[in-house]
Protein backbone atom coordinates (compact mmCIF):
# COMPACT_ATOMS: atom_id res chain seq x y z
CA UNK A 1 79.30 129.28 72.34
CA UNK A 2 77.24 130.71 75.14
CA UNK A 3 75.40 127.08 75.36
CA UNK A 4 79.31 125.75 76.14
CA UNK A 5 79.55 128.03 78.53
CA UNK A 6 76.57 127.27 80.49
CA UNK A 7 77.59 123.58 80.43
CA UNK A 8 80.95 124.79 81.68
CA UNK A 9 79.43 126.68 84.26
CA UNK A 10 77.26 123.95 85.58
CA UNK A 11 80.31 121.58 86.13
CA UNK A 12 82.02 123.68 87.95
CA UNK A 13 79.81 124.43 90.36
CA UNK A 14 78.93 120.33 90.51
CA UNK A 15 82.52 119.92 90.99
CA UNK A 16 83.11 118.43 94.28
CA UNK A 17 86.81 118.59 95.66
CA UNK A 18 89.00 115.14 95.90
CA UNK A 19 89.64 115.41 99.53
CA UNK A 20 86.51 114.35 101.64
CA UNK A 21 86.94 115.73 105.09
CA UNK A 22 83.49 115.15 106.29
CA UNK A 23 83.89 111.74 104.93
CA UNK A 24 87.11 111.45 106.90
CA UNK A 25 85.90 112.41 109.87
CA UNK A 26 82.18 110.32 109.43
CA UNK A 27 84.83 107.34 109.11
CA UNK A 28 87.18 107.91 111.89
CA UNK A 29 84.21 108.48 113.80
CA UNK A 30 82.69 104.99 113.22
CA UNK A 31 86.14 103.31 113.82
CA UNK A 32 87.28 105.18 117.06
CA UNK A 33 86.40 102.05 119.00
CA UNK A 34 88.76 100.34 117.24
CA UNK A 35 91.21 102.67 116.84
CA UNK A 36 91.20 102.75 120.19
CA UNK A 37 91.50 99.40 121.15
CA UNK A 38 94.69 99.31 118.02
CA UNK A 39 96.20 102.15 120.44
CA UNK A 40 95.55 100.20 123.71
CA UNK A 41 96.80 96.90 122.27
CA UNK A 42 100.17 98.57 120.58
CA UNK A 43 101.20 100.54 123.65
CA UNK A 44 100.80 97.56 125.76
CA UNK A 45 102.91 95.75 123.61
CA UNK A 46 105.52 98.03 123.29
CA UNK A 47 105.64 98.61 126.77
CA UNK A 48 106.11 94.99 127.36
CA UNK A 49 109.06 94.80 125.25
CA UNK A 50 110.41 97.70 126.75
CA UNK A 51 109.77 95.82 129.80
CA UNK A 52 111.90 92.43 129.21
CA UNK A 53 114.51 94.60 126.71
CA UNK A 54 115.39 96.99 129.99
CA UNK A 55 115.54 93.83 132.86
CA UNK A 56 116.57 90.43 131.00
CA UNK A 57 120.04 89.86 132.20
CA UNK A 58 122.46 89.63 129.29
CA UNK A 59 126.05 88.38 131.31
CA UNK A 60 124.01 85.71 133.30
CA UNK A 61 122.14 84.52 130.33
CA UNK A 62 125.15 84.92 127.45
CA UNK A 63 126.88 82.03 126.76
CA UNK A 64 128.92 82.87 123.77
CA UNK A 65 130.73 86.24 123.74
CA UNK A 66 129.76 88.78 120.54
CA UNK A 67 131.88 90.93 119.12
CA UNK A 68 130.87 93.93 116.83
CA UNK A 69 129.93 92.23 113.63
CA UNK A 70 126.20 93.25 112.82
CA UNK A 71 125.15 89.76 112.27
CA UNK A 72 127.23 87.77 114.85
CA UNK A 73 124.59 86.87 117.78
CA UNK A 74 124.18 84.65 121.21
CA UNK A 75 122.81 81.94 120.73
CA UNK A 76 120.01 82.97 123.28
CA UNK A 77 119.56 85.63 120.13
CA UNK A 78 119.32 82.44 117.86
CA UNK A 79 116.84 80.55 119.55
CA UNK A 80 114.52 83.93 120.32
CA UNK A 81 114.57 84.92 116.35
CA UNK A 82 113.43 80.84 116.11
CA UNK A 83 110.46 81.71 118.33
CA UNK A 84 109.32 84.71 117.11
CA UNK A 85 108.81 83.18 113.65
CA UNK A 86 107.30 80.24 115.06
CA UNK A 87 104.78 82.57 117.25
CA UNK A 88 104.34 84.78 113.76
CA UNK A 89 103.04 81.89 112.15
CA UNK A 90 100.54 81.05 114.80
CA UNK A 91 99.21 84.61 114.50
CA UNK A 92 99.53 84.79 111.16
CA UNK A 93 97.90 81.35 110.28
CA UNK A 94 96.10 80.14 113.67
CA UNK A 95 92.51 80.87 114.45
CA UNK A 96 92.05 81.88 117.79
CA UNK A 97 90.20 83.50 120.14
CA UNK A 98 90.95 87.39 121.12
CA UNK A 99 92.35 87.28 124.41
CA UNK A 100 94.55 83.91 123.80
CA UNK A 101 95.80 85.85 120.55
CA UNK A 102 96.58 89.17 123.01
CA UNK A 103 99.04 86.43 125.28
CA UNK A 104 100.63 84.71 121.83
CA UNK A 105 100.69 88.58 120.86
CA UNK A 106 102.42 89.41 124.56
CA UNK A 107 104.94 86.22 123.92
CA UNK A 108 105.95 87.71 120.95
CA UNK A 109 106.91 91.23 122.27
CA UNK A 110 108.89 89.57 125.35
CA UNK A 111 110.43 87.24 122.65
CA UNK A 112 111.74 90.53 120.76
CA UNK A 113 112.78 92.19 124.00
CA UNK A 114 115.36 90.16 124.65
CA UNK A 115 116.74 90.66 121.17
CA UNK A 116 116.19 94.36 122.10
CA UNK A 117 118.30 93.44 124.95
CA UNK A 118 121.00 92.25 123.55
CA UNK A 119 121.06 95.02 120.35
CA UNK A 120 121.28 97.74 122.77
CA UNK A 121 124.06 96.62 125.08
CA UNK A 122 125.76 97.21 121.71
CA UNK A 123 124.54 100.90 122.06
CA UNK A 124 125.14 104.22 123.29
CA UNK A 125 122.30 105.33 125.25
CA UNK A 126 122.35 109.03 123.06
CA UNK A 127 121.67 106.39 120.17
CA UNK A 128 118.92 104.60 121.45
CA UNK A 129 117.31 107.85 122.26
CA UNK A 130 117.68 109.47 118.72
CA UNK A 131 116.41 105.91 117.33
CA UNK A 132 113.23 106.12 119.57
CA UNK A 133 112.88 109.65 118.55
CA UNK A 134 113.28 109.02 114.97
CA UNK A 135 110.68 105.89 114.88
CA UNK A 136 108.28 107.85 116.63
CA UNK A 137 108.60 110.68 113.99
CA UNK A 138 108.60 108.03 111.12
CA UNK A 139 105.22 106.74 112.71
CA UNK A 140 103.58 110.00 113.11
CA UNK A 141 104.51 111.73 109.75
CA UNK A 142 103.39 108.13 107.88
CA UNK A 143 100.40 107.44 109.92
CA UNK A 144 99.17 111.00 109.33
CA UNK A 145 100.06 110.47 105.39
CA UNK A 146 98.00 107.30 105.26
CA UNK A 147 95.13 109.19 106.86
CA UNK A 148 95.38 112.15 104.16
CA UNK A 149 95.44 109.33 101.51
CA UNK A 150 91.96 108.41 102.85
CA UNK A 151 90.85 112.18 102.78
CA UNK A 152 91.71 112.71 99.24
CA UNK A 153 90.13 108.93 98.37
CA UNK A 154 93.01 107.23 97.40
CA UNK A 155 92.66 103.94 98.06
CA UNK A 156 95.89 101.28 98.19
CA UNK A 157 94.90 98.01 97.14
CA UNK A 158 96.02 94.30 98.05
CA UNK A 159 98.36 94.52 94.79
CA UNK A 160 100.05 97.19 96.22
CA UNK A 161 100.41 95.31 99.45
CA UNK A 162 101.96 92.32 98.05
CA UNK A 163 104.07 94.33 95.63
CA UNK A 164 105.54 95.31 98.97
CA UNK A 165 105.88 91.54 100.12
CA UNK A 166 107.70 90.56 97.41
CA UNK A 167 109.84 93.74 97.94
CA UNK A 168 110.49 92.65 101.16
CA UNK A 169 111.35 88.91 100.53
CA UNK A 170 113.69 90.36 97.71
CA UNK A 171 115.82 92.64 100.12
CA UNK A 172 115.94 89.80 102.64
CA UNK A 173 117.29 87.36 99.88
CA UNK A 174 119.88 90.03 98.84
CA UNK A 175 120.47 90.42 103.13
CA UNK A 176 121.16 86.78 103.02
CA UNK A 177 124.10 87.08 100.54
CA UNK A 178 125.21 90.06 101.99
CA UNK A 179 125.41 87.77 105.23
CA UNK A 180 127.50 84.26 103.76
CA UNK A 181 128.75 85.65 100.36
CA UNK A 182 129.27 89.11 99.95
CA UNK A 183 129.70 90.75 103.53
CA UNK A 184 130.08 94.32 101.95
CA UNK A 185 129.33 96.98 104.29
CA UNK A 186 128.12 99.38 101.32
CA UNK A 187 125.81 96.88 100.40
CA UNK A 188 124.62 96.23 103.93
CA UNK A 189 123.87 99.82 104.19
CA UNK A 190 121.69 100.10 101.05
CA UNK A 191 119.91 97.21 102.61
CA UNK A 192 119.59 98.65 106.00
CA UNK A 193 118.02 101.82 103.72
CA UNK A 194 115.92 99.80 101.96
CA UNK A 195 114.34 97.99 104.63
CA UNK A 196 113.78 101.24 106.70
CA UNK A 197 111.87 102.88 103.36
CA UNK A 198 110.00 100.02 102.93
CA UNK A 199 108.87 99.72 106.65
CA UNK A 200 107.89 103.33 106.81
CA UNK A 201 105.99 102.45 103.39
CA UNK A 202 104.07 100.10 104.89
CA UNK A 203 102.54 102.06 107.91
CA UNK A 204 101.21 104.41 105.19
CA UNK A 205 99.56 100.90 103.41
CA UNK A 206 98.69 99.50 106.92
CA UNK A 207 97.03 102.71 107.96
CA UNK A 208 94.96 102.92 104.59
CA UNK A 209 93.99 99.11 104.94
CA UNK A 210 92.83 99.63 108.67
CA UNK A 211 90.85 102.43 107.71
CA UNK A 212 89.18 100.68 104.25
CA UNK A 213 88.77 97.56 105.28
CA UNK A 214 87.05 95.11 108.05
CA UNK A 215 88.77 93.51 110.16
CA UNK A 216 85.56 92.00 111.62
CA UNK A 217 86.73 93.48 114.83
CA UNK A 218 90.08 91.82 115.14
CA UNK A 219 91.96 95.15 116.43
CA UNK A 220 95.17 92.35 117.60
CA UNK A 221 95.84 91.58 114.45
CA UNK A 222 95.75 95.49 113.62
CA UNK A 223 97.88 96.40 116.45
CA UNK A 224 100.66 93.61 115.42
CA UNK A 225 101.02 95.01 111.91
CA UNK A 226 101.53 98.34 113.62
CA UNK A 227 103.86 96.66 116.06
CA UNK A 228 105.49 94.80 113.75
CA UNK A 229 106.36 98.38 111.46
CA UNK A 230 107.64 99.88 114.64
CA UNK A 231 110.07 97.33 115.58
CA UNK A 232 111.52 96.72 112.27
CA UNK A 233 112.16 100.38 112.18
CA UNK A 234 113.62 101.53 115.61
CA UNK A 235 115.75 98.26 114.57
CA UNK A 236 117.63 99.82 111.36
CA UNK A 237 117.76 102.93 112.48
CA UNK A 238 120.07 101.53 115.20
CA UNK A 239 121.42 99.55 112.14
CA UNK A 240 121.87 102.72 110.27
CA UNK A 241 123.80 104.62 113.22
CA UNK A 242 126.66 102.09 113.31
CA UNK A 243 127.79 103.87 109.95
CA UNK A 244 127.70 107.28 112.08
CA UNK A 245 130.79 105.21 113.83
């Protein structure tokens, strides 16, 4: 009895805690570089999307007139969503060197601000500024929950990541007959839900993955999966407000 004891005793004072902090810290330490350079390449980004979204001129570029179905577009709109998958794929699939990837990277964020541009002449300004305000907090709260994942060594692996693809190509097949077949606007909103969860979801996995893994110094292709979470949010939650209506 005493003898269990004793062993009992022992493991609990070898008992080391889940969370790591020192670890934590040791890591983010060793990746503040490129942390940095994530942070550097995402605000620019953003910025220039912010850029093209707040001076491309919709009336003397518009050439069909929308009206206030969700999914009726220009076809400027068209032809941008036909570029920014083509320029996806390039970054996605292309080798290339960092800076030409930073100007296919910069293409792509002008490409989206004039989507942007067009979304939010649909928009109350109040809106835009609670959707702002509510991606921000999305990316904060998640990218700080990703981070504690890390501390308490909780790793996400690639299954988990492409359980999330196929989640995602899922709700976009289901967005697609909720576009030509169905046209329900209950349905639209679960997807609209969906699609925000799963977004917010993924800055958590991104986070984790940036942290655990090497990117063999490609910080770009870092930055666009950050970019790429951000957009796709601030996007439904302007989605989301037209049921506020």
């Amino acid at each position: 009895m005493n003898s269990n004891k004793s062993n009992l005793a022992k493991k609990n004072r070898n008992y080391k805690p889940k969370t790591d902090l020192s670890q934590l810290f040791k890591l983010l330490y060793e990746k503040k570089t490129f942390f940095s350079l994530i942070l550097i390449t995402l605000v620019a980004q953003l910025y220039i999307t912010y850029y093209v979204s707040e001076n491309f001129d919709i009336e003397k570029n518009k050439n069909i007139i929308t009206n206030n179905h969700p999914f009726f577009v220009d076809t400027n709109t068209i032809v941008a969503y036909v570029v920014l998958i083509f320029l996806i794929i390039v970054l996605g699939l292309v080798p290339m060197p960092p800076w030409l990837k930073f100007i296919v990277f910069s293409l792509f964020s002008a490409t989206f601000g004039v989507i942007l541009a067009y979304r939010k002449s649909r928009y109350d300004p109040n809106t835009i500024k609670t959707a702002v305000l509510g991606t921000i907090s999305i990316f904060v709260s998640m990218f700080a929950f990703g981070v504690a994942l890390i501390a308490s060594n909780i790793q996400l692996s690639s299954m988990f990541g492409l359980g999330l693809f196929y989640a995602l190509l899922f709700i976009f097949m289901i967005l697609i007959v909720q576009i030509f077949i169905i046209q329900s606007s209950l349905l639209y909103k679960i997807i609209v839900v969906s699609l925000l969860m799963l977004f917010s979801v993924y800055i958590v996995y991104d986070t984790n993955q940036i942290l655990q893994r090497d990117y063999s110094g490609d910080f770009i292709t870092a930055s666009l999966d950050y970019y790429l979470d951000i957009i796709n949010i601030f996007s439904n939650l302007l989605s989301l407000s037209n049921f506020d209506e």
